[in-house]
Protein backbone atom coordinates (compact mmCIF):
# COMPACT_ATOMS: atom_id res chain seq x y z
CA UNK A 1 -20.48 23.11 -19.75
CA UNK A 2 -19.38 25.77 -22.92
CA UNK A 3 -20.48 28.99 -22.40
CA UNK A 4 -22.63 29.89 -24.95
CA UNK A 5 -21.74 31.80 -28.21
CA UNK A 6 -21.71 35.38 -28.39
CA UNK A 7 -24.53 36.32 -30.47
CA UNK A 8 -24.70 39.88 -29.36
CA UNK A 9 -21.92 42.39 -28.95
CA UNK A 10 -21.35 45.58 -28.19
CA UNK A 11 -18.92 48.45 -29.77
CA UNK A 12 -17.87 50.36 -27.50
CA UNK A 13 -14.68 52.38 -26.07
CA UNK A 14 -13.47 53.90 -22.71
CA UNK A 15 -14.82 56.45 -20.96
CA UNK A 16 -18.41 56.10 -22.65
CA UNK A 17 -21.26 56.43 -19.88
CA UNK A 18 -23.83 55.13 -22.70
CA UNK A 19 -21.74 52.24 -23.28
CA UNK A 20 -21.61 51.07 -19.29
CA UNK A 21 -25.42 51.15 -19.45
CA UNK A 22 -25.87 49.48 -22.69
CA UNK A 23 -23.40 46.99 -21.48
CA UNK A 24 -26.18 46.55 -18.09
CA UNK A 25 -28.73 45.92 -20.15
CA UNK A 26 -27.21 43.79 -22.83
CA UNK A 27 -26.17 41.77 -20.23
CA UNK A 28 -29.41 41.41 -18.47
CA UNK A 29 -31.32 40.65 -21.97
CA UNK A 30 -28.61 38.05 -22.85
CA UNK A 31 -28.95 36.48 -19.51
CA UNK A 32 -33.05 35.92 -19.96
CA UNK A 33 -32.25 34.88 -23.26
CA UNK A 34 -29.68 32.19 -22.58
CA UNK A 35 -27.14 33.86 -25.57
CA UNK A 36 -23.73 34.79 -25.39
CA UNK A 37 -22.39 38.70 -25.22
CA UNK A 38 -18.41 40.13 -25.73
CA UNK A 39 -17.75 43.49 -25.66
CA UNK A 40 -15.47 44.77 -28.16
CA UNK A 41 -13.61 48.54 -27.69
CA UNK A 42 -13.97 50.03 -31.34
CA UNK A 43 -10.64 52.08 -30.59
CA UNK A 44 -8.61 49.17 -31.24
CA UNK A 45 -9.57 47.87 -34.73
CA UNK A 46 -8.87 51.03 -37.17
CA UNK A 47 -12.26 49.28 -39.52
CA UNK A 48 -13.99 49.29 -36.80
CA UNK A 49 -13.54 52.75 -35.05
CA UNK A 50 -14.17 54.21 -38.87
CA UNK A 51 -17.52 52.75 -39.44
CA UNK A 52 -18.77 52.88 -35.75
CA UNK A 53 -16.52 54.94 -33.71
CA UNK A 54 -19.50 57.89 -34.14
CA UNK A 55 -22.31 56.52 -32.77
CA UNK A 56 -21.28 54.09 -29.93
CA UNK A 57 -22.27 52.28 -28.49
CA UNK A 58 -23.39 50.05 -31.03
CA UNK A 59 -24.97 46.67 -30.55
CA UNK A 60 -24.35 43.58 -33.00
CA UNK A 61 -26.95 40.70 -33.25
CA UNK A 62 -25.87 38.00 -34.97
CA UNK A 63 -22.93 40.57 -36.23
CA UNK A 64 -25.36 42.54 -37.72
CA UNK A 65 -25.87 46.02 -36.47
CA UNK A 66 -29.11 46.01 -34.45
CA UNK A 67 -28.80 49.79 -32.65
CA UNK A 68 -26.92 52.45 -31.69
CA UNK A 69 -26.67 55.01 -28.92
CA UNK A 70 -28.85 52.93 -27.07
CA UNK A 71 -30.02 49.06 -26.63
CA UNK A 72 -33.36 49.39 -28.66
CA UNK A 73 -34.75 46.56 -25.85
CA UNK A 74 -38.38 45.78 -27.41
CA UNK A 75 -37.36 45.07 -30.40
CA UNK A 76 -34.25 43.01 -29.40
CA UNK A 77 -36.10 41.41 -27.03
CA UNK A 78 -38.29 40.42 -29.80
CA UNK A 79 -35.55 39.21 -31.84
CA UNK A 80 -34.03 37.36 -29.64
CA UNK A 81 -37.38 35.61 -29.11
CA UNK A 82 -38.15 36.34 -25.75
CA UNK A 83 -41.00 39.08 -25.66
């Protein structure tokens, strides 16, 4: 069996306490919701750490950005279809 694609992701970078807790609860929402998640460390992509390298961590559904500084979890939990 394929694990399944990564729908959500999460910018984020080292040494960001926000980002280890977003990461625990993106990956317990992605879990219930039977979706993929990657990580991805904004401080390696120069577009990347431009646009978002301010407010991580930043979450990505569907590579859109869905929040930032926190996982907003209502309303991803509703848009993930699983409130």
């Amino acid at each position: 069996m394929t694990e399944p694609a990564a729908r959500l992701e999460l910018l984020t970078r080292a040494g960001c306490h926000l980002c280890v807790t977003a990461a625990e609860t993106l990956g317990r929402i992605a879990a219930e919701a039977g979706v993929g998640t990657r990580a991805v460390d904004v401080d390696a992509d120069p577009e990347l750490q431009a646009e978002y390298g301010d407010r991580v961590p930043v979450v990505l559904l569907d590579g859109r950005e869905h929040s930032y500084f926190t996982v907003d979890v209502p309303r991803l939990r509703r848009d993930l279809g699983i409130s």
